[in-house]
N, C-alpha and C. Protein backbone atom coordinates (compact mmCIF):
# COMPACT_ATOMS: atom_id res chain seq x y z
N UNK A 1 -4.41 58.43 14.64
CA UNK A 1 -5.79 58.76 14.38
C UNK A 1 -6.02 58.67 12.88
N UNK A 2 -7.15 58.35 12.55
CA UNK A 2 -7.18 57.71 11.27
C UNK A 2 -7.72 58.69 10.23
N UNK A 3 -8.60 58.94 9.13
CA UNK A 3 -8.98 60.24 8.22
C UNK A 3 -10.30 59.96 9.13
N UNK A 4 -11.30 59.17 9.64
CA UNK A 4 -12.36 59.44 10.10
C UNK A 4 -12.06 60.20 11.40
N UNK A 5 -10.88 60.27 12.14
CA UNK A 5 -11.43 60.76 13.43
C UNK A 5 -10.87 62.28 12.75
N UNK A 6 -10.30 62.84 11.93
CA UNK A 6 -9.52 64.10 11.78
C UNK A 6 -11.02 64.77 10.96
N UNK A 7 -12.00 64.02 10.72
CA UNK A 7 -13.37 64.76 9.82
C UNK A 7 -13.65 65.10 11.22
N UNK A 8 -13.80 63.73 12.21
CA UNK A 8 -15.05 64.17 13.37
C UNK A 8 -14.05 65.61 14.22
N UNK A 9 -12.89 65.71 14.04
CA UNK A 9 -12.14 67.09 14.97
C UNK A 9 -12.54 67.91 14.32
N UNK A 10 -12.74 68.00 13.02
CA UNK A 10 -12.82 68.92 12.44
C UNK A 10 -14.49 69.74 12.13
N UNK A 11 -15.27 68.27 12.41
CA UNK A 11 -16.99 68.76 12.55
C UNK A 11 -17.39 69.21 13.79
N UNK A 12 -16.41 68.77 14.67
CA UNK A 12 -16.71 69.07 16.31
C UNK A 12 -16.30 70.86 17.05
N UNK A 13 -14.90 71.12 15.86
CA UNK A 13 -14.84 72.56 16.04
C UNK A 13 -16.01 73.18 15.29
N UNK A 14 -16.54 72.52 14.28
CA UNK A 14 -17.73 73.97 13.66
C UNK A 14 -18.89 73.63 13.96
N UNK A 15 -19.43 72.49 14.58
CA UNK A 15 -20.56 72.57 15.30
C UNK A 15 -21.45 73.62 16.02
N UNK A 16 -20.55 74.80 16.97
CA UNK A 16 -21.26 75.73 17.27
C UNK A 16 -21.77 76.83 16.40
N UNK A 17 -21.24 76.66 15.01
CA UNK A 17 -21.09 77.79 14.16
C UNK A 17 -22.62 77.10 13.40
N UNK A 18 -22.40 76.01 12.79
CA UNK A 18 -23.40 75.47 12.33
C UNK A 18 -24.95 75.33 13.18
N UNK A 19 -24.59 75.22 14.17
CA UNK A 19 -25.71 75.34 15.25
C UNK A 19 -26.08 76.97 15.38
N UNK A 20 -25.37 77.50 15.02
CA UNK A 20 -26.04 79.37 14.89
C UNK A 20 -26.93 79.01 13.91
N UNK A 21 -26.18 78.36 12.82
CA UNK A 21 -26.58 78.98 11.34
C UNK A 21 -28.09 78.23 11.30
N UNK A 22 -28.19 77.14 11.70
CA UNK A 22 -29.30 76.69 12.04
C UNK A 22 -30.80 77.42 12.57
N UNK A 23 -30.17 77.89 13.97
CA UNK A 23 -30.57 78.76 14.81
C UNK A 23 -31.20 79.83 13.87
N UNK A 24 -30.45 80.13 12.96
CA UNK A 24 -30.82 82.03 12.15
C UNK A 24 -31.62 81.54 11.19
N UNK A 25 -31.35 80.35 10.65
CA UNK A 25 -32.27 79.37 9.38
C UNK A 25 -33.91 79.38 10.18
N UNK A 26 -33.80 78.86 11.28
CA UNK A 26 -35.06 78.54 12.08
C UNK A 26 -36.00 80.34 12.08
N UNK A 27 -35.06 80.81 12.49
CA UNK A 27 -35.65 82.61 12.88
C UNK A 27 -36.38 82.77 11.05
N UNK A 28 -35.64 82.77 10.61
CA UNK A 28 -36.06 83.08 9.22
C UNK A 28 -37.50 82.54 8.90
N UNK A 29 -37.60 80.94 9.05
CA UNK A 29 -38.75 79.97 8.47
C UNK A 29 -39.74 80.72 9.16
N UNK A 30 -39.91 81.03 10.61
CA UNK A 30 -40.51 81.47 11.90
C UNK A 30 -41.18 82.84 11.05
N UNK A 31 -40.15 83.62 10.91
CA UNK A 31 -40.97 84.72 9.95
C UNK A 31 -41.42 84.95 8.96
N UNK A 32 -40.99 84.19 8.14
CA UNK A 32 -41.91 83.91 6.81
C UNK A 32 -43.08 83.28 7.51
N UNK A 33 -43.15 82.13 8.06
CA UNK A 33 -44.60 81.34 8.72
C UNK A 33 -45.54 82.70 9.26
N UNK A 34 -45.12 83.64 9.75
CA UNK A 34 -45.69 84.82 10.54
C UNK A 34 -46.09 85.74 9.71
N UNK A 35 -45.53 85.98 8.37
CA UNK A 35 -45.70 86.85 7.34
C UNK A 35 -47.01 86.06 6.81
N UNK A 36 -46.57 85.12 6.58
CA UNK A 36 -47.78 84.39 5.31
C UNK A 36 -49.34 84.57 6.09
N UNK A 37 -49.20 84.04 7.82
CA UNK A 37 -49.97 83.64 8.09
C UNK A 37 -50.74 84.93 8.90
N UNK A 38 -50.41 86.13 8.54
CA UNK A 38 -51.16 87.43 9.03
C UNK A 38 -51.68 87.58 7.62
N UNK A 39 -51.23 87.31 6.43
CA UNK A 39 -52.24 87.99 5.26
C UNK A 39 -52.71 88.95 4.99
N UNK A 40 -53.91 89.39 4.58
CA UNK A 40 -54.21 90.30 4.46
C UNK A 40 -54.66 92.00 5.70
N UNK A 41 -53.96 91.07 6.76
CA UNK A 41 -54.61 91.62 8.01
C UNK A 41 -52.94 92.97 8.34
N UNK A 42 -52.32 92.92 7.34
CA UNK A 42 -50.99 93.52 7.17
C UNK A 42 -51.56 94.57 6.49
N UNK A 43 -50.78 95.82 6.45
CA UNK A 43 -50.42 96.70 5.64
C UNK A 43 -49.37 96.70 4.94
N UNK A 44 -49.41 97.15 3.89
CA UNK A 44 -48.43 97.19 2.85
C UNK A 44 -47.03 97.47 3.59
N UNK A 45 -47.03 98.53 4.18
CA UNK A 45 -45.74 99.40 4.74
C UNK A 45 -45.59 98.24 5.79
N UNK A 46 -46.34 97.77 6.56
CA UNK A 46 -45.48 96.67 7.84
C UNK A 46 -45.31 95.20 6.85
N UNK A 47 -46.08 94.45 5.84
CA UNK A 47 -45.73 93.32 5.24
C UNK A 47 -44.03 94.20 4.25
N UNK A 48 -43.34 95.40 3.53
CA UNK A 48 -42.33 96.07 2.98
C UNK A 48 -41.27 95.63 4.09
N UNK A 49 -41.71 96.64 5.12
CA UNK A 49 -40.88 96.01 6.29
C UNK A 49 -39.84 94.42 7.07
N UNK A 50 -41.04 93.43 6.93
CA UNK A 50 -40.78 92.45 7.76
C UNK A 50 -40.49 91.90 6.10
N UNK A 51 -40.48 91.86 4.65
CA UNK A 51 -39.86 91.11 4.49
C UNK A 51 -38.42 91.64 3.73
N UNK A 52 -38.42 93.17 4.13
CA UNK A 52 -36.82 93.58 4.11
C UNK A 52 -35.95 92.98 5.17
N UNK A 53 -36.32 92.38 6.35
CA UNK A 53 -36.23 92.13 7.78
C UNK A 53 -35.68 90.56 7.31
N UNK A 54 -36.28 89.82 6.63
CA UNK A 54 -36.26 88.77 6.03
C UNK A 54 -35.12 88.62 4.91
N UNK A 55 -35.20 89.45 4.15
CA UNK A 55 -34.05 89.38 3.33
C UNK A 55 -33.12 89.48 3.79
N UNK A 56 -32.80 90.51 4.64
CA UNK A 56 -31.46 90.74 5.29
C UNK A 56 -31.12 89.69 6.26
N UNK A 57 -31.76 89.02 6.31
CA UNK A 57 -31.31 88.12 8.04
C UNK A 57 -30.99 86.84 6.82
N UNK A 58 -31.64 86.60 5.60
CA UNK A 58 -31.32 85.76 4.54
C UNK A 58 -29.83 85.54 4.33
N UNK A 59 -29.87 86.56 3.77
CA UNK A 59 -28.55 87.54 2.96
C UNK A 59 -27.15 87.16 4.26
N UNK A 60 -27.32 87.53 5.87
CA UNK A 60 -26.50 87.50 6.46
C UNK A 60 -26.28 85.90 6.71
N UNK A 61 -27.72 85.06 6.74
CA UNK A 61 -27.46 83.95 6.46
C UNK A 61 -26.48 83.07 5.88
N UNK A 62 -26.47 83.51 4.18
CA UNK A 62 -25.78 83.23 3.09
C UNK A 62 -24.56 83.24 3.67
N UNK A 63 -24.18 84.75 4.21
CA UNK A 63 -22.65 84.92 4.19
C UNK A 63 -21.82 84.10 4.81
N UNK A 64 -22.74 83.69 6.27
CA UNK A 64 -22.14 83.32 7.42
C UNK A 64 -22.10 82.03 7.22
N UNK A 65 -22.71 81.32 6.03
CA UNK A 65 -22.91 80.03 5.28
C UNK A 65 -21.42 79.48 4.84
N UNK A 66 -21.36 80.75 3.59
CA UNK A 66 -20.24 80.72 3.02
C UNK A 66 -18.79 80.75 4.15
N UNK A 67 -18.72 81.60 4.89
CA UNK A 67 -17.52 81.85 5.64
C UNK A 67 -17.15 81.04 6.28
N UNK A 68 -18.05 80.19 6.52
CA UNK A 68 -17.99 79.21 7.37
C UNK A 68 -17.61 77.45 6.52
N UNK A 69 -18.08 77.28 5.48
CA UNK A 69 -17.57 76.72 4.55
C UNK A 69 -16.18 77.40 3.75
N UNK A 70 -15.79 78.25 4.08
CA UNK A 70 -14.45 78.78 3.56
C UNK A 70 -13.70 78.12 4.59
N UNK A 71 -13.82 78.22 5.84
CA UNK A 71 -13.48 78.19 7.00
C UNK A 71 -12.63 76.52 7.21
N UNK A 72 -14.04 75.58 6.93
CA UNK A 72 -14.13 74.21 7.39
C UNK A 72 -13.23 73.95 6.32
N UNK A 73 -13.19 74.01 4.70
CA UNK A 73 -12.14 74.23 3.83
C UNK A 73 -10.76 74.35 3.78
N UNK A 74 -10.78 75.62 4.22
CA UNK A 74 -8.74 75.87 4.30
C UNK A 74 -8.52 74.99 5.67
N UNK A 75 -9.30 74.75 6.97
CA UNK A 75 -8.76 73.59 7.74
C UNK A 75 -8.44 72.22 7.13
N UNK A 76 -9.26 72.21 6.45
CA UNK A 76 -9.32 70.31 6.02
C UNK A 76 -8.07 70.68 5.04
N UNK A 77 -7.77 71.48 4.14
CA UNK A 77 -6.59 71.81 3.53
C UNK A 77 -5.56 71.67 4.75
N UNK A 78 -5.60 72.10 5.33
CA UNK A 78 -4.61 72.36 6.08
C UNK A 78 -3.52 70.99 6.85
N UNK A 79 -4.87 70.35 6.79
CA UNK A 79 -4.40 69.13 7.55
C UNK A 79 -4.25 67.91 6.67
N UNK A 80 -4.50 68.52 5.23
CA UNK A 80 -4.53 67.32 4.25
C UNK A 80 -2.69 67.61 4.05
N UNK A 81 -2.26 68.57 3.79
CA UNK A 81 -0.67 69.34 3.63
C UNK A 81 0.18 68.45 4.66
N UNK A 82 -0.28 68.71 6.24
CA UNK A 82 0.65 68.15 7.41
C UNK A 82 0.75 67.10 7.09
N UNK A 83 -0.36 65.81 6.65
CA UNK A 83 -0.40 64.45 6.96
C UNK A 83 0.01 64.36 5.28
N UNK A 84 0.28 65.08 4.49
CA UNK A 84 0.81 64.84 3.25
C UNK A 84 2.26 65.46 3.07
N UNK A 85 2.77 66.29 4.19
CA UNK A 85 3.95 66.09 4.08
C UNK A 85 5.17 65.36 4.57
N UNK A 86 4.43 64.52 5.45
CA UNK A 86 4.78 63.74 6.56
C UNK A 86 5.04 62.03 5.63
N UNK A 87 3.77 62.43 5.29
CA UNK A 87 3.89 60.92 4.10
C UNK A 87 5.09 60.89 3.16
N UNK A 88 5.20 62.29 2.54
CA UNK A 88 6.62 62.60 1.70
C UNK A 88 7.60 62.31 2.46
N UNK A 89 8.01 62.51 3.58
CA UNK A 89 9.02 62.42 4.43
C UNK A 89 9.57 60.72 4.84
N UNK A 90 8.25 60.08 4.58
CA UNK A 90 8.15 58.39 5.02
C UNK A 90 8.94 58.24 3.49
N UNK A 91 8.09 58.60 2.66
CA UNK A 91 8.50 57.85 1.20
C UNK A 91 9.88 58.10 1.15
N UNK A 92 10.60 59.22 1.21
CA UNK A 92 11.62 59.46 0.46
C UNK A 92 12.76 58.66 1.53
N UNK A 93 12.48 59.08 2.73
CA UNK A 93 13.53 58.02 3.55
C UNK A 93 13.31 56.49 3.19
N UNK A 94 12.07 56.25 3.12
CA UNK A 94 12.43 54.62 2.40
C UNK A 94 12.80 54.50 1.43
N UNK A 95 12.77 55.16 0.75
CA UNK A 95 13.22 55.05 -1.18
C UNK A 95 14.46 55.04 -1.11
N UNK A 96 15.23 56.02 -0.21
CA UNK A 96 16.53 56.29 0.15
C UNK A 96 17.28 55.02 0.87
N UNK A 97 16.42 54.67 1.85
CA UNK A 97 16.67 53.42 2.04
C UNK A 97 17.18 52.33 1.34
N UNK A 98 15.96 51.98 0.42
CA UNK A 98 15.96 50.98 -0.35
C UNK A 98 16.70 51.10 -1.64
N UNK A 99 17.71 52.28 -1.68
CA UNK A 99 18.50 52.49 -2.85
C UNK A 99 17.91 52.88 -4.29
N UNK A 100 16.42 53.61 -4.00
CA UNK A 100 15.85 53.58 -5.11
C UNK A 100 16.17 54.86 -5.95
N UNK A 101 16.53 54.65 -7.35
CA UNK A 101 16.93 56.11 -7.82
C UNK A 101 15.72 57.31 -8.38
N UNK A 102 14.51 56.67 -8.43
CA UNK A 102 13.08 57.50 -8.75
C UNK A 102 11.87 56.80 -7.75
N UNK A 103 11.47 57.60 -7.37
CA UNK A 103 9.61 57.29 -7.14
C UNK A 103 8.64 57.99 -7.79
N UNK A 104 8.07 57.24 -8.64
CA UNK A 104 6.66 58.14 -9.08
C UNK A 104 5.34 58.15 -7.96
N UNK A 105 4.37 58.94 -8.77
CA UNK A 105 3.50 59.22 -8.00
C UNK A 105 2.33 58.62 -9.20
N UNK A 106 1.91 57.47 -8.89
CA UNK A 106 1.08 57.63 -9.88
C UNK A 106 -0.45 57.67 -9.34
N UNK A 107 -0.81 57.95 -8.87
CA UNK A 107 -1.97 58.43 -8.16
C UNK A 107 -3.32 59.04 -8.85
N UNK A 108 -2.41 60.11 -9.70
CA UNK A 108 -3.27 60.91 -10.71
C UNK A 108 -3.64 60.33 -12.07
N UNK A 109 -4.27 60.35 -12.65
CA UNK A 109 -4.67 59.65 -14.07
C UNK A 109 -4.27 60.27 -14.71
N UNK A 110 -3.56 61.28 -14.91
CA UNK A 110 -2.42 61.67 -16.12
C UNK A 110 -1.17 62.07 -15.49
N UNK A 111 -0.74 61.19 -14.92
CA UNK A 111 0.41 60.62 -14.27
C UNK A 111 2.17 60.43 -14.93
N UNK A 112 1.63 60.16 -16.33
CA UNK A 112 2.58 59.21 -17.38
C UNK A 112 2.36 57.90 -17.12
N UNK A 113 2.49 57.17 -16.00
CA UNK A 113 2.65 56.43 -15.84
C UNK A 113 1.29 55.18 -16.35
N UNK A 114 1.91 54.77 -17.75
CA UNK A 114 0.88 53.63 -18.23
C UNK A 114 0.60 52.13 -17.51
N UNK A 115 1.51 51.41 -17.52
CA UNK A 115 0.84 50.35 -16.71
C UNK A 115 2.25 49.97 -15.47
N UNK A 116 2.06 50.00 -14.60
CA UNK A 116 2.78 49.49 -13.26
C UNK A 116 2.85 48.15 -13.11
N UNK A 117 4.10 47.72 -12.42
CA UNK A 117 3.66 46.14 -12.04
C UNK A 117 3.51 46.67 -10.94
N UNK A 118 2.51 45.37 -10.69
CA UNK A 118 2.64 44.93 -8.96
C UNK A 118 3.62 45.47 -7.84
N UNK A 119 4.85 44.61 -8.36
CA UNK A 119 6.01 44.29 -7.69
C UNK A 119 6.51 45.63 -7.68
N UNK A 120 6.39 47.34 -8.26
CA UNK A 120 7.16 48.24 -7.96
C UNK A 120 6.38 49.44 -7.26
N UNK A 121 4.82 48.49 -6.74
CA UNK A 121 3.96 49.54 -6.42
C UNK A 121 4.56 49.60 -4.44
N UNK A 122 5.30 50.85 -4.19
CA UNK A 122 5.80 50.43 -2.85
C UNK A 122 4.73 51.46 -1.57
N UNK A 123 3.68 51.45 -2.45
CA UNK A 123 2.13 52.61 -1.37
C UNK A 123 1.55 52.15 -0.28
N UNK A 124 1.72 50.34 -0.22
CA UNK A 124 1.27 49.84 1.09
C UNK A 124 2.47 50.39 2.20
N UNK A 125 4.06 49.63 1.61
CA UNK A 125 4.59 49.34 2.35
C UNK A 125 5.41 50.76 3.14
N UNK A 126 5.45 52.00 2.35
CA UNK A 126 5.16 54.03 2.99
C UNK A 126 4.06 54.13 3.69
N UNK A 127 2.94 53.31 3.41
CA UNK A 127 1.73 53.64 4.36
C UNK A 127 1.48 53.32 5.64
N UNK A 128 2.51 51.77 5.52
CA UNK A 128 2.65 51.51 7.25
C UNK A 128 3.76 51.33 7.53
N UNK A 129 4.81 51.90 6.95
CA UNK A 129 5.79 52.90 7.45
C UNK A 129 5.55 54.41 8.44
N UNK A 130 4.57 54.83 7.84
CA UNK A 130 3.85 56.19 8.28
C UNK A 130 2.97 56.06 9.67
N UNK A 131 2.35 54.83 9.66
CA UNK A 131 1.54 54.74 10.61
C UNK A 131 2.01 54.20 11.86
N UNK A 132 3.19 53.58 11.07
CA UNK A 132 4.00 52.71 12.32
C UNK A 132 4.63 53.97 13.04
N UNK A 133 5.49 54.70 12.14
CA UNK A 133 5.92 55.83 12.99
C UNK A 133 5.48 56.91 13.71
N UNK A 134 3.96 57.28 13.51
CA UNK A 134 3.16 58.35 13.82
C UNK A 134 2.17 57.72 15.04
N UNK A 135 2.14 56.74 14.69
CA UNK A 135 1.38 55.76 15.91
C UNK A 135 2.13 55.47 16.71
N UNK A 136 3.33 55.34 16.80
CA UNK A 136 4.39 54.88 18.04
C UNK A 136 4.63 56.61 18.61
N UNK A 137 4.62 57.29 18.25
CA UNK A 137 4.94 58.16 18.80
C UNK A 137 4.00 59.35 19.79
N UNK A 138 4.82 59.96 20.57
CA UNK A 138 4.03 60.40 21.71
C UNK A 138 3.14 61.12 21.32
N UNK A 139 3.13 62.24 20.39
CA UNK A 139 2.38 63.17 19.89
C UNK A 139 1.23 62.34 19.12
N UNK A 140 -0.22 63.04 19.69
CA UNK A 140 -1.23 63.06 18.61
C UNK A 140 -1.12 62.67 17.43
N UNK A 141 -1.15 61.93 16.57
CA UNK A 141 -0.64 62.14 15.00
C UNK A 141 -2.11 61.01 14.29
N UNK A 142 -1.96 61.55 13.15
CA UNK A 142 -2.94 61.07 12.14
C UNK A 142 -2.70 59.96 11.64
N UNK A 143 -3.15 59.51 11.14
CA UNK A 143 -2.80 57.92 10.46
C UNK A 143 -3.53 58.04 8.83
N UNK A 144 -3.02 57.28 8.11
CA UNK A 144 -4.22 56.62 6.81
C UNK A 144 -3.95 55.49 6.73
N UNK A 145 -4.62 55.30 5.49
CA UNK A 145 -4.75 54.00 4.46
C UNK A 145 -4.09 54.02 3.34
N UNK A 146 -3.77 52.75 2.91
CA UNK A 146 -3.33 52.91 1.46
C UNK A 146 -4.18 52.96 0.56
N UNK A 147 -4.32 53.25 -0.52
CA UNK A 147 -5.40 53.46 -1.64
C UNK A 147 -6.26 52.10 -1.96
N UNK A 148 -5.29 51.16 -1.93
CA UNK A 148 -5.84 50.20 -2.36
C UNK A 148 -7.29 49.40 -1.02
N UNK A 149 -6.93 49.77 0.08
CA UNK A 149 -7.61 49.58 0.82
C UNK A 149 -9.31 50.78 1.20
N UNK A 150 -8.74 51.72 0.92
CA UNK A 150 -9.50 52.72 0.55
C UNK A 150 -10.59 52.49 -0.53
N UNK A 151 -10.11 51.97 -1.81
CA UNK A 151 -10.61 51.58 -2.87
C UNK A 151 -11.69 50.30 -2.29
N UNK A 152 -11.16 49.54 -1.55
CA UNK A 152 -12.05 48.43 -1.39
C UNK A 152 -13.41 48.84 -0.56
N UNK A 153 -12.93 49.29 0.04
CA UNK A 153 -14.47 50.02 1.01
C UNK A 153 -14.96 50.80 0.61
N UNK A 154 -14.57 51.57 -0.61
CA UNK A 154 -15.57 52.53 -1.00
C UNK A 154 -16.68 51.79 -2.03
N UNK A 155 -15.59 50.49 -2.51
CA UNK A 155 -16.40 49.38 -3.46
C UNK A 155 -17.68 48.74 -2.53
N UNK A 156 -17.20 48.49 -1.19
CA UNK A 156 -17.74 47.94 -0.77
C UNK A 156 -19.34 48.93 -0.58
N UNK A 157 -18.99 50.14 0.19
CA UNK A 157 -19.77 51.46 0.56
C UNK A 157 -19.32 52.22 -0.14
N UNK A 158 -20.16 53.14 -0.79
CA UNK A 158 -19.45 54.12 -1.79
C UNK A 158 -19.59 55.47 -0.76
N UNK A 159 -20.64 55.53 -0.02
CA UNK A 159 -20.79 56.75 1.05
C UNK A 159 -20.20 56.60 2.32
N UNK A 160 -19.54 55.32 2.62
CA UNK A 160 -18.40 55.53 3.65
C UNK A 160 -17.30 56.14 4.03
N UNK A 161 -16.70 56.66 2.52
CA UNK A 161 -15.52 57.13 2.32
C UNK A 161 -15.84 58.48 1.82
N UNK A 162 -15.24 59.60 2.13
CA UNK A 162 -15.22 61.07 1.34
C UNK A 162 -14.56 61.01 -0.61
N UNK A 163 -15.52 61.25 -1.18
CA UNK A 163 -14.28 61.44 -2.14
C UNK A 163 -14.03 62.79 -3.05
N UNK A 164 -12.67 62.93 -2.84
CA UNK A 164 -11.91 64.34 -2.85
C UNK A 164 -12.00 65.11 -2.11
N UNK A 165 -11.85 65.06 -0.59
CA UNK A 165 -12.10 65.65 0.45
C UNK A 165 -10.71 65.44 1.40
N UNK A 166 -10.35 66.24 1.63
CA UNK A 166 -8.70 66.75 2.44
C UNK A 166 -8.69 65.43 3.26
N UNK A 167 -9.62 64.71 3.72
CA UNK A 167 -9.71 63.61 4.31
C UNK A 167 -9.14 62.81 4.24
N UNK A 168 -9.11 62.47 2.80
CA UNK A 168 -8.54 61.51 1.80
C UNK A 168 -7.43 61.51 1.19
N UNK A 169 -6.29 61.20 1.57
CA UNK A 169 -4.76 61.16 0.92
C UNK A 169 -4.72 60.32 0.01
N UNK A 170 -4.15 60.68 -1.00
CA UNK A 170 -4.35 59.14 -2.24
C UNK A 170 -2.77 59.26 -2.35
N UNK A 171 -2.28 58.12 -1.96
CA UNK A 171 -1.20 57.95 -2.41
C UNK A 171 -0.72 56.43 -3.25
N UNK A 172 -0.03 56.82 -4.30
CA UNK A 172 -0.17 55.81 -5.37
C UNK A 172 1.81 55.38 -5.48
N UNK A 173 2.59 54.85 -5.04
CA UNK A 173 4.10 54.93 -5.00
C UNK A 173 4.62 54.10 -6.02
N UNK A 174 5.51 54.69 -6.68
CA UNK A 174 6.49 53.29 -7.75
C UNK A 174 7.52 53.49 -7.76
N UNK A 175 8.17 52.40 -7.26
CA UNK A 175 9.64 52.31 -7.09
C UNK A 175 10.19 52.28 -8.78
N UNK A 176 11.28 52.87 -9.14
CA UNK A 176 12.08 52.62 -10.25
C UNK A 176 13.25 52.13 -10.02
């Protein structure tokens, strides 16, 4: 399964939550529309009322906003870790493989690593290492891309792709 279907598992568990929050968003608009549109035909003490009634259903709004974005968060963390430790596990058995005595990571822009060749970038060939093995196998398992392919479609679509989102594994490999 690829980073798009592990967003849609992951929008499909908070859907009902988001569909509250919606739900309580709607109640809210509903009473403000009901506040505004009685006017002056209110008393002070019942307009005090309904929009303490309002704040608070706001306020619980907010929270259940936030918690819920805490929520969708440490999951997508969660699953960025599994399918990123799994990738570590590809790399280092091939590196091991291939007799290599270092792999960098150059991924990050303050990396050290100034200019790479070509020839020692080994991120395709861990990436479908990873997929080959996680895809042949019985269990559920996630899949990615290599960066460089990643890179091209976001060139291509810049809103196709998440960026910096647990979604997104960047992995950058150099053989030494």
């Amino acid at each position: 399964m690829n980073s798009s279907a592990m967003s849609a598992d992951l929008r499909k568990k908070y859907e009902p939550q988001e569909s509250k929050l919606q739900t309580q968003n709607q109640e809210i608009e509903t009473l403000k529309k009901q506040l505004q549109d009685a006017g002056p035909n209110v008393s002070d003490l019942d307009r005090q009322n309904r929009m303490r009634i309002i704040d608070d259903k706001t306020k619980s709004l907010q929270r259940s906003a936030q918690d819920l974005q805490a929520s969708e968060q440490q999951d997508g963390q969660e699953t960025f870790q599994k399918v990123g430790q799994k990738v570590f596990d590809v790399m280092v058995t091939y590196a091991q493989g291939q007799g290599f005595g270092l792999v960098l990571d150059a991924s990050q822009q303050n990396s050290g690593v100034l200019w790479p060749s070509p020839q020692s970038d080994i991120t395709k060939v861990v990436v479908d290492a990873y997929n080959t093995k996680f895809r042949n196998s019985g269990a559920r398992q996630r899949s990615i891309r290599s960066r460089s392919a990643r890179d091209a479609r976001r060139h291509q679509n810049p809103a196709a792709s998440p960026v910096g989102s647990a979604e997104t594994l960047q992995a950058a490999f150099l053989m030494v």
